[in-house]
Protein backbone atom coordinates (compact mmCIF):
# COMPACT_ATOMS: atom_id res chain seq x y z
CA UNK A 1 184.86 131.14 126.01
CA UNK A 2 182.13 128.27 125.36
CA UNK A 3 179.54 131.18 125.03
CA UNK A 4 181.64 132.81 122.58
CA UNK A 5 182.47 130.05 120.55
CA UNK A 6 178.40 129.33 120.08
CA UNK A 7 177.42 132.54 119.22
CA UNK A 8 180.12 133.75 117.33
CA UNK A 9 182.65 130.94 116.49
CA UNK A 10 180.39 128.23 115.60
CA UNK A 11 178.22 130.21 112.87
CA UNK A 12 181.63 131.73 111.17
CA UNK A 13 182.90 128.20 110.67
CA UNK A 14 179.39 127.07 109.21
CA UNK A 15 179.87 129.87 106.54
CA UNK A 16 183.78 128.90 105.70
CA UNK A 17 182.60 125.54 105.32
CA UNK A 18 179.51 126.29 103.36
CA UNK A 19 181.44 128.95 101.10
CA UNK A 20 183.89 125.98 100.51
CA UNK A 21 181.63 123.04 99.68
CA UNK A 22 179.84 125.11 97.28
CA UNK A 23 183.14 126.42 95.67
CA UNK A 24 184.24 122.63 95.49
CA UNK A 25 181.07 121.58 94.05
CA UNK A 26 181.24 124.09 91.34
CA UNK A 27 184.92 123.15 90.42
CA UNK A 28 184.54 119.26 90.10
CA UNK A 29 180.61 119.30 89.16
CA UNK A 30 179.04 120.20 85.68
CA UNK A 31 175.92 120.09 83.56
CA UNK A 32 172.68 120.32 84.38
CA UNK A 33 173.06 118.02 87.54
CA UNK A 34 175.44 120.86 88.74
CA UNK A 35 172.69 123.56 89.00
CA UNK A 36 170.31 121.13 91.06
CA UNK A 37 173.27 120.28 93.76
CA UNK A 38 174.54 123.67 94.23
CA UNK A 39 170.98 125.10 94.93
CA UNK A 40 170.15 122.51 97.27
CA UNK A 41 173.33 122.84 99.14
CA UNK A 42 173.16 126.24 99.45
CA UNK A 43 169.89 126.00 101.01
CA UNK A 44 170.95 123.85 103.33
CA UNK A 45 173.65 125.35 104.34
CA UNK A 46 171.90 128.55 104.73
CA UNK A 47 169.48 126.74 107.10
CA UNK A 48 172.12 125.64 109.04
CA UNK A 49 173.33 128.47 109.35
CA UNK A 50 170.43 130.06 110.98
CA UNK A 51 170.16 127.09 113.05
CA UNK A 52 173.75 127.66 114.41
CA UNK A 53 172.59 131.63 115.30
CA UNK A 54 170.34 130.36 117.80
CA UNK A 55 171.92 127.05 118.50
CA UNK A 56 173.43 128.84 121.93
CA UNK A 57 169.92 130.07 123.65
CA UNK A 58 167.29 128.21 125.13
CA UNK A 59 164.20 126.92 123.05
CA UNK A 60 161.19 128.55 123.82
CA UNK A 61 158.85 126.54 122.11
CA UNK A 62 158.80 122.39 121.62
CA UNK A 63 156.17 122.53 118.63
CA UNK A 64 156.23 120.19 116.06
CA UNK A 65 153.43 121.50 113.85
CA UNK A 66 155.97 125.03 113.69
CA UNK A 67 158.39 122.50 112.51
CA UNK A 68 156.52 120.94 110.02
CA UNK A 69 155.23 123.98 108.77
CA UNK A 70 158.81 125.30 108.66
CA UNK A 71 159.91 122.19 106.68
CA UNK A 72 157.23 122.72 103.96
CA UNK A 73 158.13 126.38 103.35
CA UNK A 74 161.72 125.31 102.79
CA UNK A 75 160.88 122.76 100.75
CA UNK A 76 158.43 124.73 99.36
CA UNK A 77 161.20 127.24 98.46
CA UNK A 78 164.09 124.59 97.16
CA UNK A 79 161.63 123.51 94.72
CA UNK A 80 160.94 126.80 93.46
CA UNK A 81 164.77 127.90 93.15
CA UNK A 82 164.94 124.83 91.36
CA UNK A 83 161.79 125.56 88.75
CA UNK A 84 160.42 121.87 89.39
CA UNK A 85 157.29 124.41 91.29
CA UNK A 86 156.09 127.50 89.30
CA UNK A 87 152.57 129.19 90.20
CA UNK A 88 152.09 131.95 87.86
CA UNK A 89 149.81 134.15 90.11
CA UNK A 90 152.70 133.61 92.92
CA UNK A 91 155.47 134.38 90.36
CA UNK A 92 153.91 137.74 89.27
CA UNK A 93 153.34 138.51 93.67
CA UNK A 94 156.80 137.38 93.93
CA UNK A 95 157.89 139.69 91.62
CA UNK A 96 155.50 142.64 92.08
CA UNK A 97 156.89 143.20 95.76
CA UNK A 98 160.51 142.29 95.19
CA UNK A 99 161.11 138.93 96.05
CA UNK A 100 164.18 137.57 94.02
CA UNK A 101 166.67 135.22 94.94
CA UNK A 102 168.58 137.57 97.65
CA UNK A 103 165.21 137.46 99.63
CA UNK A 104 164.82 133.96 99.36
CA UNK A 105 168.55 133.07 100.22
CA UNK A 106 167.83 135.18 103.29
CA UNK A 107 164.42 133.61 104.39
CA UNK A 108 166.87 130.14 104.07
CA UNK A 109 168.41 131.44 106.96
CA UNK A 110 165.56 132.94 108.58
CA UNK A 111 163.70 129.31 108.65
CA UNK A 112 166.33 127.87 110.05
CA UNK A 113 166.77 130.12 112.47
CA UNK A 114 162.77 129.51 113.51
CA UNK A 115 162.91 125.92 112.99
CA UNK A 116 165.92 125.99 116.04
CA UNK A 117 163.51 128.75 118.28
């Protein structure tokens, strides 16, 4: 039961809870400070997320330098959801191969997921 409730259990209440907080913070929040807290919630929450899909195995690797590295790119990432970091060049990569917000919301989850491994 323990084994179910990490790898199955555990990750479906992170994504009620998540789907909740940023439903709340829509209702109750407005203006432009609304934009800024709902993106940066539902980046973390997406990281947590993928930390909870791998919070039941056993780490492979204790690197911090992964870590940090993992930390910048989601940083790296809030910022540009946000607008606060625009590099043209990278824009018109980003948008040549497809990356849109979809993608990003899903490499959210993939980080965390590698931060946790």
């Amino acid at each position: 039961m323990t084994n179910f409730w990490y790898r199955y259990g555990f990750p479906f209440v992170i994504m009620i809870v998540s789907g909740l907080l940023v439903r709340l913070e829509r209702t109750f929040l407005s203006g432009n400070f609304e934009t800024t807290v709902i993106t940066v919630t539902a980046a973390v929450c997406m990281f947590a997320f993928g930390i909870s899909l791998n919070r039941h195995k056993r780490r492979r690797n204790e690197s911090w330098l992964k870590k940090i590295f993992i930390s910048f790119f989601l940083i790296f990432f809030i910022f540009w959801d946000l607008g606060v970091f625009v590099i043209p060049s990278l824009k018109s990569f980003f948008e040549l191969i497809g990356i849109s917000g979809f993608v990003i919301y899903l490499f959210y989850v993939y980080l965390g997921y590698c931060f946790f491994d």
